[in-house]
C-alpha atoms as a PDB file:
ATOM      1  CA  UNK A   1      -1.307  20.253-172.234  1.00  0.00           C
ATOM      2  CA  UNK A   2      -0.451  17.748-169.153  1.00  0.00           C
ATOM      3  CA  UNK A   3       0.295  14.138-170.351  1.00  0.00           C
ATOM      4  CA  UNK A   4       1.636  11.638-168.072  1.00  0.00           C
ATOM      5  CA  UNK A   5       4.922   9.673-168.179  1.00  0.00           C
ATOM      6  CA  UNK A   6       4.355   7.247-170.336  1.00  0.00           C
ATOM      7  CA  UNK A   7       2.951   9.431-172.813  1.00  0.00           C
ATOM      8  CA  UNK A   8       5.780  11.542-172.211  1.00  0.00           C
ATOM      9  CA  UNK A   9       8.484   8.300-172.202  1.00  0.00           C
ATOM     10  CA  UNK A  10       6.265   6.810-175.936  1.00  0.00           C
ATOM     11  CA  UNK A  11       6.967  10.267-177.630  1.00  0.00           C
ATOM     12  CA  UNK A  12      10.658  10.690-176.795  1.00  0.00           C
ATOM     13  CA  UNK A  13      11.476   7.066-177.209  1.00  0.00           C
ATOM     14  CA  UNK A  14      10.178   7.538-181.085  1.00  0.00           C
ATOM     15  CA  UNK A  15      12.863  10.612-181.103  1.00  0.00           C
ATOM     16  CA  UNK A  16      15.581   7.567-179.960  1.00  0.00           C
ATOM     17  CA  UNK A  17      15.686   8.710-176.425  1.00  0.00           C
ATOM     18  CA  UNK A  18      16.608   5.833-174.077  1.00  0.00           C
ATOM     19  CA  UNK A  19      13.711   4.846-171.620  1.00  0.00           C
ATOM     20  CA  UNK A  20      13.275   1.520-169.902  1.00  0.00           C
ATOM     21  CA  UNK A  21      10.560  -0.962-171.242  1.00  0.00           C
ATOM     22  CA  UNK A  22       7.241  -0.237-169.582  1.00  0.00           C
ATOM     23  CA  UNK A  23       3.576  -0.686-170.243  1.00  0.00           C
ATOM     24  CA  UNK A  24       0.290   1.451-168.853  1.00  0.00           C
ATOM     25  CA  UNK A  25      -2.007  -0.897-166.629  1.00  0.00           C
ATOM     26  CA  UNK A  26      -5.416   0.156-166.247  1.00  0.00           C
ATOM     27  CA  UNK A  27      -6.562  -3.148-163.775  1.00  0.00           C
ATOM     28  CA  UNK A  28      -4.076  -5.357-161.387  1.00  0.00           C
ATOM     29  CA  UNK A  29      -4.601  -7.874-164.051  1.00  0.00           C
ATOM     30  CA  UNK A  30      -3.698  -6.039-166.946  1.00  0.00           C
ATOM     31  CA  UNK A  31      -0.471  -4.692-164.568  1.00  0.00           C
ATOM     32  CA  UNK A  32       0.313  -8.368-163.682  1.00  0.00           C
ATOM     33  CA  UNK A  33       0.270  -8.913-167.579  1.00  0.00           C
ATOM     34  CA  UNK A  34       2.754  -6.302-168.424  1.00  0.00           C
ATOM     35  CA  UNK A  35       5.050  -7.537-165.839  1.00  0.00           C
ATOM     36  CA  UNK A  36       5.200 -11.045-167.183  1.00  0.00           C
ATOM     37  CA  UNK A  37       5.256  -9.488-170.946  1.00  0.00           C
ATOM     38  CA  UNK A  38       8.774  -7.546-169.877  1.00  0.00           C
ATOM     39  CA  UNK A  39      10.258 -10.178-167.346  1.00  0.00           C
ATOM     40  CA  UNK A  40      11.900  -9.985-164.206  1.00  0.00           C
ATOM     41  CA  UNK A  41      13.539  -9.876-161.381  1.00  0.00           C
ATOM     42  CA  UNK A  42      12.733  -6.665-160.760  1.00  0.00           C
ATOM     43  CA  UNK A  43       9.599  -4.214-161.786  1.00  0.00           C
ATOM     44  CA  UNK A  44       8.312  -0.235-161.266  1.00  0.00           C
ATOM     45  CA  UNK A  45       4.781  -0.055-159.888  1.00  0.00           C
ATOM     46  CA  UNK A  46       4.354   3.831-160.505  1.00  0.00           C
ATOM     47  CA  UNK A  47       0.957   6.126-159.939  1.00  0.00           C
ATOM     48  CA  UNK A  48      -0.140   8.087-162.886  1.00  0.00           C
ATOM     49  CA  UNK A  49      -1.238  11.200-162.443  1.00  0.00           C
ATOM     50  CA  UNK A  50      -0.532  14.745-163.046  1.00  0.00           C
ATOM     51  CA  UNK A  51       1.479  16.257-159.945  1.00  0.00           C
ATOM     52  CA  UNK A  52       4.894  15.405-159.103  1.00  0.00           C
ATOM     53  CA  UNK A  53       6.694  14.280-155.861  1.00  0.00           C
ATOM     54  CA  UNK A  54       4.321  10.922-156.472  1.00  0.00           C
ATOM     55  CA  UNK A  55       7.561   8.670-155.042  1.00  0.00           C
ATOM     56  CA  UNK A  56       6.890  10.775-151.525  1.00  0.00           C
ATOM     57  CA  UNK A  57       3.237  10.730-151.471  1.00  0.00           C
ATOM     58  CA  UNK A  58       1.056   8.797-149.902  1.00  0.00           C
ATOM     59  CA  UNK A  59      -2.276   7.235-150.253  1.00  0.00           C
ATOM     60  CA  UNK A  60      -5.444   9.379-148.703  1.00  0.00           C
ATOM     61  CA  UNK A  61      -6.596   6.107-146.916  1.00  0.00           C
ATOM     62  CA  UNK A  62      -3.580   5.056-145.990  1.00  0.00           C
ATOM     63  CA  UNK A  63      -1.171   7.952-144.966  1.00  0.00           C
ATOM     64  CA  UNK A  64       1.162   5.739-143.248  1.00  0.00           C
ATOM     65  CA  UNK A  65       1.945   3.174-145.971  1.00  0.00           C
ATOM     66  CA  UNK A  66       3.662   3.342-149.387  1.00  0.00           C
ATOM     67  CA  UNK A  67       4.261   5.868-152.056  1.00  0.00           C
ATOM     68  CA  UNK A  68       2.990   5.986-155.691  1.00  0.00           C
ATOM     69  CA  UNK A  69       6.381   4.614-156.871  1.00  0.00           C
ATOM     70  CA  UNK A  70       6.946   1.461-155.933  1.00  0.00           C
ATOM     71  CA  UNK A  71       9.807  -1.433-156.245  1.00  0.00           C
ATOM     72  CA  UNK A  72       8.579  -5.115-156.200  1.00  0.00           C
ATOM     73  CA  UNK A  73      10.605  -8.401-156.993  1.00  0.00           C
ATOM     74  CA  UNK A  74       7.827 -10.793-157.145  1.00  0.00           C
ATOM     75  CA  UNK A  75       4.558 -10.964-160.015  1.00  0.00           C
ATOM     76  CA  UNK A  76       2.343 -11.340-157.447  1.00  0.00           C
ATOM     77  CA  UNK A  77       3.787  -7.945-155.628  1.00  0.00           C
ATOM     78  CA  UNK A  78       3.238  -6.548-159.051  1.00  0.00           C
ATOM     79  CA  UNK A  79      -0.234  -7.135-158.681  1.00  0.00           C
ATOM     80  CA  UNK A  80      -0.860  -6.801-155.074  1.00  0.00           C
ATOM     81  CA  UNK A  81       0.485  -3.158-155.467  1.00  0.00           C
ATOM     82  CA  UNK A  82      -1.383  -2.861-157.890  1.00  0.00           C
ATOM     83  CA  UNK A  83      -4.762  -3.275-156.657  1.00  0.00           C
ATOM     84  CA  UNK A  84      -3.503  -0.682-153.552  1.00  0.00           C
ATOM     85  CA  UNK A  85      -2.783   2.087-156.025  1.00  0.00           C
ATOM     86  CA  UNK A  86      -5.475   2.256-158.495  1.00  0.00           C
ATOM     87  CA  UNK A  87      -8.498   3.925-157.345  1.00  0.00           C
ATOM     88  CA  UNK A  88      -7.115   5.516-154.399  1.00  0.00           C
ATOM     89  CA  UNK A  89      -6.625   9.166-153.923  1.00  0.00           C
ATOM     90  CA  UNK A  90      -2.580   9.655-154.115  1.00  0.00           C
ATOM     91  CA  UNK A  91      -1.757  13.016-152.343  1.00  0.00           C
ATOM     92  CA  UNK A  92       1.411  14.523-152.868  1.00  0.00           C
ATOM     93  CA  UNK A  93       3.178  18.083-152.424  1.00  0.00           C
ATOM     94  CA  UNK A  94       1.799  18.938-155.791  1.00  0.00           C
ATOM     95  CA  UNK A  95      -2.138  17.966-155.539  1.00  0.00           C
ATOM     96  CA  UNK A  96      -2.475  19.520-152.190  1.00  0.00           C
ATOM     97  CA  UNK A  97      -4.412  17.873-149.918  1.00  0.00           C
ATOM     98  CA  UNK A  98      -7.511  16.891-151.511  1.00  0.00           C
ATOM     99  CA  UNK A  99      -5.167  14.409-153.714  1.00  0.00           C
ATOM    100  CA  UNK A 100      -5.836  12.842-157.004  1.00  0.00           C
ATOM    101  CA  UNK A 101      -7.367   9.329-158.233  1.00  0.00           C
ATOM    102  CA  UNK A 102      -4.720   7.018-159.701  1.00  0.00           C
ATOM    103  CA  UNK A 103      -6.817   5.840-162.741  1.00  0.00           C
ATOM    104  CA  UNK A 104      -3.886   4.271-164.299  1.00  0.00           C
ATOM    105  CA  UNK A 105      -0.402   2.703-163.335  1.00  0.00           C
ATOM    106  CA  UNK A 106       2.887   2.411-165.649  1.00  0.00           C
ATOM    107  CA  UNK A 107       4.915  -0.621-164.937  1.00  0.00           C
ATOM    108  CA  UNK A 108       8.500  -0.756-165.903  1.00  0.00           C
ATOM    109  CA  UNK A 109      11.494  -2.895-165.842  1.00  0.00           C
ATOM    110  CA  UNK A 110      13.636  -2.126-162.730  1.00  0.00           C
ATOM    111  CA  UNK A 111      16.879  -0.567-163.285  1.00  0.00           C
ATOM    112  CA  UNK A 112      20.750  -0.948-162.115  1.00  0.00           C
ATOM    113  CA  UNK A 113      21.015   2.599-161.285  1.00  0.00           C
ATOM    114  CA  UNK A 114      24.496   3.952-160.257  1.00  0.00           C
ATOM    115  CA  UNK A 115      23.889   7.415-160.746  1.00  0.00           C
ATOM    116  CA  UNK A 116      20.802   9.808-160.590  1.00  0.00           C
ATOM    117  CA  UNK A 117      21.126  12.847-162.420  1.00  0.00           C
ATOM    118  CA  UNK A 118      18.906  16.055-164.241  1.00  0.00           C
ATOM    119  CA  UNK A 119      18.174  17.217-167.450  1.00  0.00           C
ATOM    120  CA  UNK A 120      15.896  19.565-168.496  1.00  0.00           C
ATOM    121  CA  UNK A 121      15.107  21.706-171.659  1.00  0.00           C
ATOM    122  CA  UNK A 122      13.284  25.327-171.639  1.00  0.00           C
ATOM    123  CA  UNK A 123      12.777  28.795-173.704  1.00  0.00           C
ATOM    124  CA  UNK A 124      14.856  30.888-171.785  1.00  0.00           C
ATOM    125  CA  UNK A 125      12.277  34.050-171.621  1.00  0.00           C
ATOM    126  CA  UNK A 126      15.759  36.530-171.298  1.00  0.00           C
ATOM    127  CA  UNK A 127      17.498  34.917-174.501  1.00  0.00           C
ATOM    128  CA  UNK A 128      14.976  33.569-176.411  1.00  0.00           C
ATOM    129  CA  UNK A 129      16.453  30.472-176.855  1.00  0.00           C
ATOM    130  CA  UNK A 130      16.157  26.654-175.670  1.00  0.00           C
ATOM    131  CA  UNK A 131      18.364  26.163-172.750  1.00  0.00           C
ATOM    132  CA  UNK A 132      19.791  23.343-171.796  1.00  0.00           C
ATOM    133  CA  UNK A 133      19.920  22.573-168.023  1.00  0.00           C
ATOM    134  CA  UNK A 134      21.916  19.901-165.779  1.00  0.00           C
ATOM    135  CA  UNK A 135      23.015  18.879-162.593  1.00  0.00           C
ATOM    136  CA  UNK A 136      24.209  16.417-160.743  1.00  0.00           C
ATOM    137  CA  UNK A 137      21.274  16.368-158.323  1.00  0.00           C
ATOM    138  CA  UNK A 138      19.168  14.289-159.985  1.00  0.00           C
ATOM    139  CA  UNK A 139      16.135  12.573-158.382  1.00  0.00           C
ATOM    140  CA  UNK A 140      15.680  16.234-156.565  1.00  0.00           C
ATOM    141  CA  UNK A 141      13.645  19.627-157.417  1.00  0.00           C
ATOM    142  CA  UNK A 142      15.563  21.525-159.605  1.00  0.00           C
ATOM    143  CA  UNK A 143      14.500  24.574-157.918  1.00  0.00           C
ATOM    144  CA  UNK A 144      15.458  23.059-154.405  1.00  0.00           C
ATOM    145  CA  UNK A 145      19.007  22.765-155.931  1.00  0.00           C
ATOM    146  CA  UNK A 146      18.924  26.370-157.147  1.00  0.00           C
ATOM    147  CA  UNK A 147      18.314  27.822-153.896  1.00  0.00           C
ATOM    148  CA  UNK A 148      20.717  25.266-151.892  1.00  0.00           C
ATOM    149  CA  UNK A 149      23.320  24.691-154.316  1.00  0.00           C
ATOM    150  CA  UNK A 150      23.358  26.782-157.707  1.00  0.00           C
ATOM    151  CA  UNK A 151      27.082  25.620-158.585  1.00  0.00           C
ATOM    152  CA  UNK A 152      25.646  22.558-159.254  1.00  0.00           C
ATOM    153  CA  UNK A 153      23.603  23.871-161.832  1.00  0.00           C
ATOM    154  CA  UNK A 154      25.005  24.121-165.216  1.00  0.00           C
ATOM    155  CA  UNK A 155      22.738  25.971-168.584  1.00  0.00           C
ATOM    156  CA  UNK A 156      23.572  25.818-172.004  1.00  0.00           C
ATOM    157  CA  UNK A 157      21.885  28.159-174.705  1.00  0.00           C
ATOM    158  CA  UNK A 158      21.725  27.094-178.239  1.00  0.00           C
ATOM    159  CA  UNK A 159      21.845  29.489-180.896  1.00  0.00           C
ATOM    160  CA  UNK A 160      18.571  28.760-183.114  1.00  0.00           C
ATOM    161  CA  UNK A 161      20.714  29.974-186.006  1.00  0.00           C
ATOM    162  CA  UNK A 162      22.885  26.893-185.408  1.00  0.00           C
ATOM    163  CA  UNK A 163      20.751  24.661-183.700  1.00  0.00           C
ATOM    164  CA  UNK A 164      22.381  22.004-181.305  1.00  0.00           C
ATOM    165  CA  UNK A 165      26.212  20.962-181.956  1.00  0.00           C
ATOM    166  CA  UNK A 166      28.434  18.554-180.684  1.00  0.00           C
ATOM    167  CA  UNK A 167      30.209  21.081-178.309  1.00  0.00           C
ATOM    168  CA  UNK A 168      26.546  21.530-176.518  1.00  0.00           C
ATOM    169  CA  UNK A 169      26.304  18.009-175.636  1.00  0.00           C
ATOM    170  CA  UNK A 170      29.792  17.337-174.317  1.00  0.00           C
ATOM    171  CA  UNK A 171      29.886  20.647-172.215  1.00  0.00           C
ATOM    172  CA  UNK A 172      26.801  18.875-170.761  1.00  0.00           C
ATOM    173  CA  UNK A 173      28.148  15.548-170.683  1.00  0.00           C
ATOM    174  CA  UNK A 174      31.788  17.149-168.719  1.00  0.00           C
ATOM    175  CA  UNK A 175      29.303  18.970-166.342  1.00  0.00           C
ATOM    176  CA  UNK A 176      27.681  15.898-164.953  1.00  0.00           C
ATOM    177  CA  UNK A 177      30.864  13.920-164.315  1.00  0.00           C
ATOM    178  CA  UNK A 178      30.159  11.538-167.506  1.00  0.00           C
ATOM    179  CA  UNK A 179      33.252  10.103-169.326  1.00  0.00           C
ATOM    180  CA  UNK A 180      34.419   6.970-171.698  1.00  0.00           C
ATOM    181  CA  UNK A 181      31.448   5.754-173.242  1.00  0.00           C
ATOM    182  CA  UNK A 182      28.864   7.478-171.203  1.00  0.00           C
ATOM    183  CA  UNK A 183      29.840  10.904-173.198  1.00  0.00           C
ATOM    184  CA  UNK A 184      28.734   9.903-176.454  1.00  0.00           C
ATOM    185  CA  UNK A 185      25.388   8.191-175.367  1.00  0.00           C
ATOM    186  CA  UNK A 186      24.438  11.293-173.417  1.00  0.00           C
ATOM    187  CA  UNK A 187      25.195  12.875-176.704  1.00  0.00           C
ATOM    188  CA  UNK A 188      23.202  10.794-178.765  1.00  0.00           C
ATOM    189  CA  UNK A 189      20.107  11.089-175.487  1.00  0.00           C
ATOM    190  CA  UNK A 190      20.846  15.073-175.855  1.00  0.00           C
ATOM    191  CA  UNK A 191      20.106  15.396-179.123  1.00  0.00           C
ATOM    192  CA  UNK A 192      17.577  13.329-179.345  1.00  0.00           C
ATOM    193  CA  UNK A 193      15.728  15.142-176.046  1.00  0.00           C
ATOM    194  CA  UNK A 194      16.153  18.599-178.179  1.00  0.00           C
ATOM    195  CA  UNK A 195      14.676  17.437-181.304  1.00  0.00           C
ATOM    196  CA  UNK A 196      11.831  16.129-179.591  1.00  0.00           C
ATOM    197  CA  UNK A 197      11.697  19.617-177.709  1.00  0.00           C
ATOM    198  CA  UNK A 198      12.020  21.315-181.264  1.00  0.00           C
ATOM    199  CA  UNK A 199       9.800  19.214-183.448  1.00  0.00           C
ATOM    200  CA  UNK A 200       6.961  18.952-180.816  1.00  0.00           C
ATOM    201  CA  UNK A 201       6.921  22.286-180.192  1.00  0.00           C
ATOM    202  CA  UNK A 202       7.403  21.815-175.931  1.00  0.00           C
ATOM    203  CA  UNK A 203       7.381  24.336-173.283  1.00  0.00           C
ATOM    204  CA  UNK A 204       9.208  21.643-171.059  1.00  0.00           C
ATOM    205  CA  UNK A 205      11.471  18.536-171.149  1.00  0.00           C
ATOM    206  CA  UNK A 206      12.381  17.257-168.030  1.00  0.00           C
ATOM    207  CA  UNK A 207      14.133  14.376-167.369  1.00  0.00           C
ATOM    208  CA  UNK A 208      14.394  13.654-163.077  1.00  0.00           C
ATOM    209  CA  UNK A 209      16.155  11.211-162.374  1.00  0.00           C
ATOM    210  CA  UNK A 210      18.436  10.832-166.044  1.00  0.00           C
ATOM    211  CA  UNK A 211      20.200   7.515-164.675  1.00  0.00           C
ATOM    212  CA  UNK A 212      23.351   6.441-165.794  1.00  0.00           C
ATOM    213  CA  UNK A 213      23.405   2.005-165.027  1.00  0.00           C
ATOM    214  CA  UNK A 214      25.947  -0.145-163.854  1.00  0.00           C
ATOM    215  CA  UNK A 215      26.668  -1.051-167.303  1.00  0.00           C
ATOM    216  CA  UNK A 216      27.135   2.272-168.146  1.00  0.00           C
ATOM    217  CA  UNK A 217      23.784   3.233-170.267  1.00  0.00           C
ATOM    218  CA  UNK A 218      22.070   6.514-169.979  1.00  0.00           C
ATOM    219  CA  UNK A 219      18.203   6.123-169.502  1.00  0.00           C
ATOM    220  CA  UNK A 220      15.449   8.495-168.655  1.00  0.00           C
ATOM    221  CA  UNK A 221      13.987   6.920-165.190  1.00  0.00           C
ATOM    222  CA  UNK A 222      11.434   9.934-164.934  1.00  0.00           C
ATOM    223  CA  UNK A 223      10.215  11.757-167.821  1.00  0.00           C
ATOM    224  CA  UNK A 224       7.972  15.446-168.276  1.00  0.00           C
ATOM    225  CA  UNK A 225       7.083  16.973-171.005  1.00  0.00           C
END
């Protein structure tokens, strides 16, 4: 079953996963209300639908103007955006060319992002098991970075016997360059993502871009489950 991000972002936030404050807008009214209701400076205007790649898309009517993901600093820009996106056909790498209607918009408090990274949970069909898998790449295909640059790619089985353990997390944690504080709140975002993955019974978690902030904090940007 597809469900978009913020259905995706709602269910792993009640597992304790970190995700920015957000809010689904289904008029330029309603997304002008959200951005008031979470305060500024600085808000996400981003497309809902099911295809990815929606940042690099572009609007069937206009295919020389802005993504599906966009950046404002202003309420009214919230808005204004707004009223562009919803309704229009978004077409991206994913929907082909005949595109999809953006019914519905997600806007979300902007971000001090330092660092984009990837996580992602599967079944590994060889094993049997859920594998963990990360890379430094975020904000990027994971299969584009498997064909260019598979060192960067770093899995993680976990023995259903055992389930996840500390050691799974901090082998992750190492892989992506994370240290001091940021190791034990990918930890905590880790476990979390896998007991979502377990309880809900997923064939996916993907989290492009996992961000770490200036201040340090690990937060799921993107989310797809």
């Amino acid at each position: 079953m597809n469900i978009h991000e913020y259905q995706a972002k709602e269910l792993l936030r009640g597992y304790g996963v970190a995700v920015p404050r957000g809010g689904v807008a289904y008029t330029p009214e309603e997304a002008e209300s959200v951005a008031r209701e979470l305060g500024g400076p600085v808000w996400v205007v981003k497309s809902q639908i099911h295809a990815g790649g929606r940042g690099a898309g572009r609007f069937q009517d206009n295919p020389s103007g802005k993504g599906g993901v966009r950046v404002v600093t202003s309420i009214e820009d919230v808005a204004k955006n707004a009223a562009e996106m919803l309704n229009h056909v978004l077409v991206t790498k994913q929907t082909g060319p005949a595109g999809r209607e953006v019914k519905r918009l997600y806007v979300e408090e902007g971000a001090d992002i330092k660092r984009e990274l990837y996580l992602g949970m599967l079944i590994d069909r060889a094993t049997g098991r859920v594998t963990i898998i990360a890379s430094t790449e975020g904000g990027m295909e994971i299969e584009e970075v498997a064909h260019n640059t598979p060192e960067k790619i770093v899995k993680v089985g976990i023995d259903p016997a055992t389930g996840i353990q500390g050691y799974h997390t901090r082998k992750v944690a190492f892989a992506l360059g994370l240290d001091g504080k940021q190791v034990g709140a990918a930890a905590k975002f880790i476990m979390a993502a896998y007991q979502a993955f377990v309880d809900l019974d997923c064939a996916i978690v993907e989290i492009n871009p996992l961000i770490v902030t200036g201040a340090g904090d690990i937060l799921a940007l993107d989310a797809k489950m």
